[in-house]
C-alpha atoms as a PDB file:
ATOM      1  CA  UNK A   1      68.261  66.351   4.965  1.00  0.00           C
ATOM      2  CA  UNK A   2      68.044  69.539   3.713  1.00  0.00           C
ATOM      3  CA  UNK A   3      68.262  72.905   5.416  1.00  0.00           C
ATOM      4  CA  UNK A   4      67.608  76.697   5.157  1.00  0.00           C
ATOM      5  CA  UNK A   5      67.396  79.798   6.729  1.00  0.00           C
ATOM      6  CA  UNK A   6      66.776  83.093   6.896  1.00  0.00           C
ATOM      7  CA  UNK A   7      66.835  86.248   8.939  1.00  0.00           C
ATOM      8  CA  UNK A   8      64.437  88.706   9.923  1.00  0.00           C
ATOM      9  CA  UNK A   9      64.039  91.643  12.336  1.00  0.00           C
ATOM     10  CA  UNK A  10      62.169  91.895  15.496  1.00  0.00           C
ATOM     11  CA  UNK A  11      62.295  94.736  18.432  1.00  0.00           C
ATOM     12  CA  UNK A  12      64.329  92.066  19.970  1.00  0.00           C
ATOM     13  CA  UNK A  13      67.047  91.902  17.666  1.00  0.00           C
ATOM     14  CA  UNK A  14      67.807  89.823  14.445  1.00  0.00           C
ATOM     15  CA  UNK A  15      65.970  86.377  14.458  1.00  0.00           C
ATOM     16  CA  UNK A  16      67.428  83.685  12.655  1.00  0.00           C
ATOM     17  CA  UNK A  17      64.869  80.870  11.347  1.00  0.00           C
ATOM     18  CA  UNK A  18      66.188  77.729  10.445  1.00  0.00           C
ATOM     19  CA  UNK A  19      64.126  74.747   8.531  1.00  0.00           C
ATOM     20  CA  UNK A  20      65.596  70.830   8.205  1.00  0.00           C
ATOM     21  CA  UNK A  21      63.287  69.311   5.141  1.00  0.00           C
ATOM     22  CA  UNK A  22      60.998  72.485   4.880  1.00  0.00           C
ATOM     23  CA  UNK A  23      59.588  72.909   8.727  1.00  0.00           C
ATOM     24  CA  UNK A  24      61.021  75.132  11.722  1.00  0.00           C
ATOM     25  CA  UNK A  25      63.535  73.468  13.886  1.00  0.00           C
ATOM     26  CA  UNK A  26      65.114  77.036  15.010  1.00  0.00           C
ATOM     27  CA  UNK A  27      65.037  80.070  15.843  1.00  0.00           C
ATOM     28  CA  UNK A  28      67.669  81.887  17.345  1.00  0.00           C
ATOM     29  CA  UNK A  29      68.644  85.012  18.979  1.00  0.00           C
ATOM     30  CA  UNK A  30      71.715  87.116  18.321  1.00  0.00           C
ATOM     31  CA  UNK A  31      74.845  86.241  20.955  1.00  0.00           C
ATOM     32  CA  UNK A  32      71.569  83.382  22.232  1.00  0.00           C
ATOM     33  CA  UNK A  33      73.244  80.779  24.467  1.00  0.00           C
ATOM     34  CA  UNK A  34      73.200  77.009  23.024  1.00  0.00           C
ATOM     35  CA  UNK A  35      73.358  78.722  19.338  1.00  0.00           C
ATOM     36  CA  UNK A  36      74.596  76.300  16.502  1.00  0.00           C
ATOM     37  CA  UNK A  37      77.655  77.193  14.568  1.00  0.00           C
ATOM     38  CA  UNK A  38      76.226  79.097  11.460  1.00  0.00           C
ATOM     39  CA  UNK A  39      77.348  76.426   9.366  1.00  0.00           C
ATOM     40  CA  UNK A  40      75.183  74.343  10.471  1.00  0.00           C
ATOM     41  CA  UNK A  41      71.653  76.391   9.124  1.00  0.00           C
ATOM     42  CA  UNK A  42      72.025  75.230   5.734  1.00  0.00           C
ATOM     43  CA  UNK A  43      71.602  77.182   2.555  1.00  0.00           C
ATOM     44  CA  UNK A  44      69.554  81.013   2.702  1.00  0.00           C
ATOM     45  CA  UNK A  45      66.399  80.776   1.566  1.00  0.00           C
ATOM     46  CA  UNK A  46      62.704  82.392   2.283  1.00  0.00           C
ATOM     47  CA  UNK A  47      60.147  79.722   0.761  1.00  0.00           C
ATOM     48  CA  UNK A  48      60.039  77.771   4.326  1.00  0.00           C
ATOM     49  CA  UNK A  49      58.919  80.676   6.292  1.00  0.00           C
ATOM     50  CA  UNK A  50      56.232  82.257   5.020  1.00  0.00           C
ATOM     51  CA  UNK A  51      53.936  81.439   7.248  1.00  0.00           C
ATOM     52  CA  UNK A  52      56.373  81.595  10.492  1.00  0.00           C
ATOM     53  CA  UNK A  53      57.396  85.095   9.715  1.00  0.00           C
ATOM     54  CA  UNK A  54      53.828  86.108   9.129  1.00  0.00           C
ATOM     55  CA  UNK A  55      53.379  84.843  12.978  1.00  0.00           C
ATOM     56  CA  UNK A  56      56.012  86.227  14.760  1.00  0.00           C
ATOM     57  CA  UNK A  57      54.617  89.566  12.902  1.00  0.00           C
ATOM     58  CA  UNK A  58      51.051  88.979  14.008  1.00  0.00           C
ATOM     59  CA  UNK A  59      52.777  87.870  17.731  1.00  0.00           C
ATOM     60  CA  UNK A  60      54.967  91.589  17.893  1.00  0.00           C
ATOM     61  CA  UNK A  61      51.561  93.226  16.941  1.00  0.00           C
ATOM     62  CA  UNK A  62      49.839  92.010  19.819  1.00  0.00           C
ATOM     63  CA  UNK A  63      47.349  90.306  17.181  1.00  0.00           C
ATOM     64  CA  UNK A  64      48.285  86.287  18.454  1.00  0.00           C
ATOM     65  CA  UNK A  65      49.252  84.804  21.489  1.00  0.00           C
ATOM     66  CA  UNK A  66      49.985  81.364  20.212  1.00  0.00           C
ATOM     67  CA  UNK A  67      51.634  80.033  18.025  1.00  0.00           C
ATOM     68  CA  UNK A  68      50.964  77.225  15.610  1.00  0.00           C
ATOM     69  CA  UNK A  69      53.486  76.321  12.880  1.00  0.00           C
ATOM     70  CA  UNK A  70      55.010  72.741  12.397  1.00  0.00           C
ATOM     71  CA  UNK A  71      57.989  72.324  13.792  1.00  0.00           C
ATOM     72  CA  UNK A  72      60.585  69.515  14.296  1.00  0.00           C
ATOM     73  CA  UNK A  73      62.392  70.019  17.454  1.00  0.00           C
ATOM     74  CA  UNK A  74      65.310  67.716  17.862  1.00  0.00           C
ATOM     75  CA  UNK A  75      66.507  66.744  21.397  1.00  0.00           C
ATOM     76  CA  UNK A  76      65.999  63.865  23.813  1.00  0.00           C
ATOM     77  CA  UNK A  77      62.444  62.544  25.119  1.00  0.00           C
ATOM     78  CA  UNK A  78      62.743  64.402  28.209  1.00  0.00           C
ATOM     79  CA  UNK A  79      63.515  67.698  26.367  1.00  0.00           C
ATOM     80  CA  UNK A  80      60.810  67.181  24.083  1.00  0.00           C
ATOM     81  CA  UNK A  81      58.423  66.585  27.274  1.00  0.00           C
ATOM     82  CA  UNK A  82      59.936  69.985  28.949  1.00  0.00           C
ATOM     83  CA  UNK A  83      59.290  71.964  25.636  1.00  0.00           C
ATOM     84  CA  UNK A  84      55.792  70.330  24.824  1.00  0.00           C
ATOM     85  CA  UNK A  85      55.138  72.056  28.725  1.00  0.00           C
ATOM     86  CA  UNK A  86      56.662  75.237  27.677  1.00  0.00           C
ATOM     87  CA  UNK A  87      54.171  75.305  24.681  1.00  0.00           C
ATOM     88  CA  UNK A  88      51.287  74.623  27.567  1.00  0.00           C
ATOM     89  CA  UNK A  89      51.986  78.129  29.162  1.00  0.00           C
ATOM     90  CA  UNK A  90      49.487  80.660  28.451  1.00  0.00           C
ATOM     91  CA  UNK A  91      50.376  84.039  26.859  1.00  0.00           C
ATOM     92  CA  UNK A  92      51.396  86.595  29.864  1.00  0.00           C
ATOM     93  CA  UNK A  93      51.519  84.067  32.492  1.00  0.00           C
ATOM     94  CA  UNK A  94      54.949  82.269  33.810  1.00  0.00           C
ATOM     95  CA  UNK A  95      55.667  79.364  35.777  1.00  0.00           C
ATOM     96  CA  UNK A  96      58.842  78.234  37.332  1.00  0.00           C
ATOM     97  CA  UNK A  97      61.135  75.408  37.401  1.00  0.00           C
ATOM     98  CA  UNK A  98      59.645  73.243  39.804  1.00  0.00           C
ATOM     99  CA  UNK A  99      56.157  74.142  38.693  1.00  0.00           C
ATOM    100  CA  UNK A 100      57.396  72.486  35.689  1.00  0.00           C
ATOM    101  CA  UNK A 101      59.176  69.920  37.418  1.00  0.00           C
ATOM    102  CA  UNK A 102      55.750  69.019  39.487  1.00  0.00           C
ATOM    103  CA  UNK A 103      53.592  68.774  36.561  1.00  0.00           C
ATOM    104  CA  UNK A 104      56.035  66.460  34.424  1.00  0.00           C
ATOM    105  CA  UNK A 105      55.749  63.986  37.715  1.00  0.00           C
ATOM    106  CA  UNK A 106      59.360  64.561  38.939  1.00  0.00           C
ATOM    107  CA  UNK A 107      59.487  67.442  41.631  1.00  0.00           C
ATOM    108  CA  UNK A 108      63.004  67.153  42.014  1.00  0.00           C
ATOM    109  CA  UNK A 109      64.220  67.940  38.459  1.00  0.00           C
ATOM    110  CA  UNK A 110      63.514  71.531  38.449  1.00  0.00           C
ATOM    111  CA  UNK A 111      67.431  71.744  37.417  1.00  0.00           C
ATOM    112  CA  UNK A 112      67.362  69.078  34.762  1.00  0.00           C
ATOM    113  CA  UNK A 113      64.016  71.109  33.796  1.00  0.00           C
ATOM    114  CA  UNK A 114      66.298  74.093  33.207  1.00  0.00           C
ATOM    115  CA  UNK A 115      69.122  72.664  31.145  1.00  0.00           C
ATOM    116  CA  UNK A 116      66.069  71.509  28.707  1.00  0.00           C
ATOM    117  CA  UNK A 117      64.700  75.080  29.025  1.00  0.00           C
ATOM    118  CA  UNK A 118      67.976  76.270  27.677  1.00  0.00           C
ATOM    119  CA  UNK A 119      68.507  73.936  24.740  1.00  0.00           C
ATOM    120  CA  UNK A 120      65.072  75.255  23.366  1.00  0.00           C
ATOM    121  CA  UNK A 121      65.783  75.695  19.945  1.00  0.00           C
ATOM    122  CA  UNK A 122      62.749  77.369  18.661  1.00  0.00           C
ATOM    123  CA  UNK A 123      62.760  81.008  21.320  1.00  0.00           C
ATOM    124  CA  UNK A 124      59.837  83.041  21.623  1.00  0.00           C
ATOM    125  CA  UNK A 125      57.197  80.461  19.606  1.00  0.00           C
ATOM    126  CA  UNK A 126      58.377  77.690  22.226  1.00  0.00           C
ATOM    127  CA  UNK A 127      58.214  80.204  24.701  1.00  0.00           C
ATOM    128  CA  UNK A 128      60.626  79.729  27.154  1.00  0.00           C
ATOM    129  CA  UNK A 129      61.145  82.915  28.286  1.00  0.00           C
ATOM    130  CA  UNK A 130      58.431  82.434  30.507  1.00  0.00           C
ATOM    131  CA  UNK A 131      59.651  80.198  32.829  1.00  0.00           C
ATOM    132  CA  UNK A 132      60.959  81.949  36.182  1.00  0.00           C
ATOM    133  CA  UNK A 133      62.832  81.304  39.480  1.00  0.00           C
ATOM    134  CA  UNK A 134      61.250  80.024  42.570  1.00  0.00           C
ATOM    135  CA  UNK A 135      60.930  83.128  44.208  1.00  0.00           C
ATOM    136  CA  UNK A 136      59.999  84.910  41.039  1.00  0.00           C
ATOM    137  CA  UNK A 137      63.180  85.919  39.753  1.00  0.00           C
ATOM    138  CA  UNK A 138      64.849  86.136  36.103  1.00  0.00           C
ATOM    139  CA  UNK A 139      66.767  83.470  36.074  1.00  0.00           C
ATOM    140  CA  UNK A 140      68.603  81.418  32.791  1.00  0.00           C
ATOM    141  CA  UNK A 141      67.735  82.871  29.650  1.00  0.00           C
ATOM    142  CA  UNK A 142      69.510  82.010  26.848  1.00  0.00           C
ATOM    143  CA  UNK A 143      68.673  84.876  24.969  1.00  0.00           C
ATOM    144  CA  UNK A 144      70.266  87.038  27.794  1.00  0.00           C
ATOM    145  CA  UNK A 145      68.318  88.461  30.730  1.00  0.00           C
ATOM    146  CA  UNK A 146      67.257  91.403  29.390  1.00  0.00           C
ATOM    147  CA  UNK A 147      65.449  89.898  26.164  1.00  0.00           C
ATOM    148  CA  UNK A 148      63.565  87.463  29.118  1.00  0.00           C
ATOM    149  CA  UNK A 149      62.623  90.732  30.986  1.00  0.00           C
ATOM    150  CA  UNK A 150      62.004  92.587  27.658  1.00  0.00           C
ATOM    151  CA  UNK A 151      59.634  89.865  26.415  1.00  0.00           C
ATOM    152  CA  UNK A 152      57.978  88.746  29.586  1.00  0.00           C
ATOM    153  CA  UNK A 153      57.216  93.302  30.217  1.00  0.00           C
ATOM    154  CA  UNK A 154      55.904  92.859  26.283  1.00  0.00           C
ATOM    155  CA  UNK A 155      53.283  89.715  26.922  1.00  0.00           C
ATOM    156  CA  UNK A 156      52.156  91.494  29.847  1.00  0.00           C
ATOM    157  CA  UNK A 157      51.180  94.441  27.869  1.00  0.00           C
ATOM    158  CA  UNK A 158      53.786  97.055  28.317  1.00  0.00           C
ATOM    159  CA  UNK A 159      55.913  98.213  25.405  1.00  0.00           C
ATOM    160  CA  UNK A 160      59.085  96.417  23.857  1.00  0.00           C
ATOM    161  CA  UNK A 161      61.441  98.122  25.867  1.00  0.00           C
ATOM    162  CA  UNK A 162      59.753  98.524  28.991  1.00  0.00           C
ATOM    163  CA  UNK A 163      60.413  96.059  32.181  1.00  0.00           C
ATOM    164  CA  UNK A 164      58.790  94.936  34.419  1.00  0.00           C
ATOM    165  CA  UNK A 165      61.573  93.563  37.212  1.00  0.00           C
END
């Protein structure tokens, strides 16, 4: 298994991208929650992601709304399910929890749907910072609350450092 990395600037802060065997498996926020040791991201190196970088460009431009590299996200099958849902969430739209919950065919694991949410390992292109409390709040971000607000104020067309809460 071999892994790389790199790190690259966004108006959120410095993004790292990590690769196992030449596709994504992370991307991570500065001081993000659930962040592996940087030990862990392997050697530095560009070549992997080209193509990622020239997304998450196109995505800060406002010129794509989804993404579509290959990735290989490692977790368990019911983290995989929560994350493949996550990717289901259109551009400048939210749902919440139990929404979630509800459409994997469990109602009552809107909590279990929110430890997944937070073990996300690929932010913003897997984009869980559109998932919301039940009553609409900003609630468990790993990236920190103000990123969430930050990004979710971006999608729906307001600048990077305007909110919307």
């Amino acid at each position: 298994m071999t892994r790389q990395y790199t790190v690259v600037d966004s108006p959120y802060g410095a993004l790292t991208l990590v690769a196992t065997d030449g596709v994504l498996s992370g991307l991570y926020m500065t001081d993000q929650r659930h962040r592996p040791d940087e030990e862990t991201f392997g050697v530095p190196d560009t070549t992997p992601f080209t193509e990622t970088v020239r997304q998450l460009t196109a995505y800060f431009a406002r010129e794509l709304t989804a993404f579509d590299v290959p990735m290989s996200l490692a977790g368990t099958a019911f983290q995989r399910s929560v994350w493949e849902r996550l990717l289901a969430i259109p551009y400048g739209e939210t749902r919440t929890y139990g929404e979630l919950a509800e459409e994997l065919g469990n109602p009552n694991a809107s909590r279990a749907v929110g430890l997944a949410n937070g073990k996300n390992p690929v932010s913003i292109i897997v984009p869980c910072h559109r998932v919301i409390g039940s009553t609409g709040s900003l609630i468990g971000y790993g990236g920190g609350l103000d990123r969430k607000q930050r990004l979710l104020a971006f999608e729906s067309g307001a600048g990077p450092d305007q909110a919307l809460f």
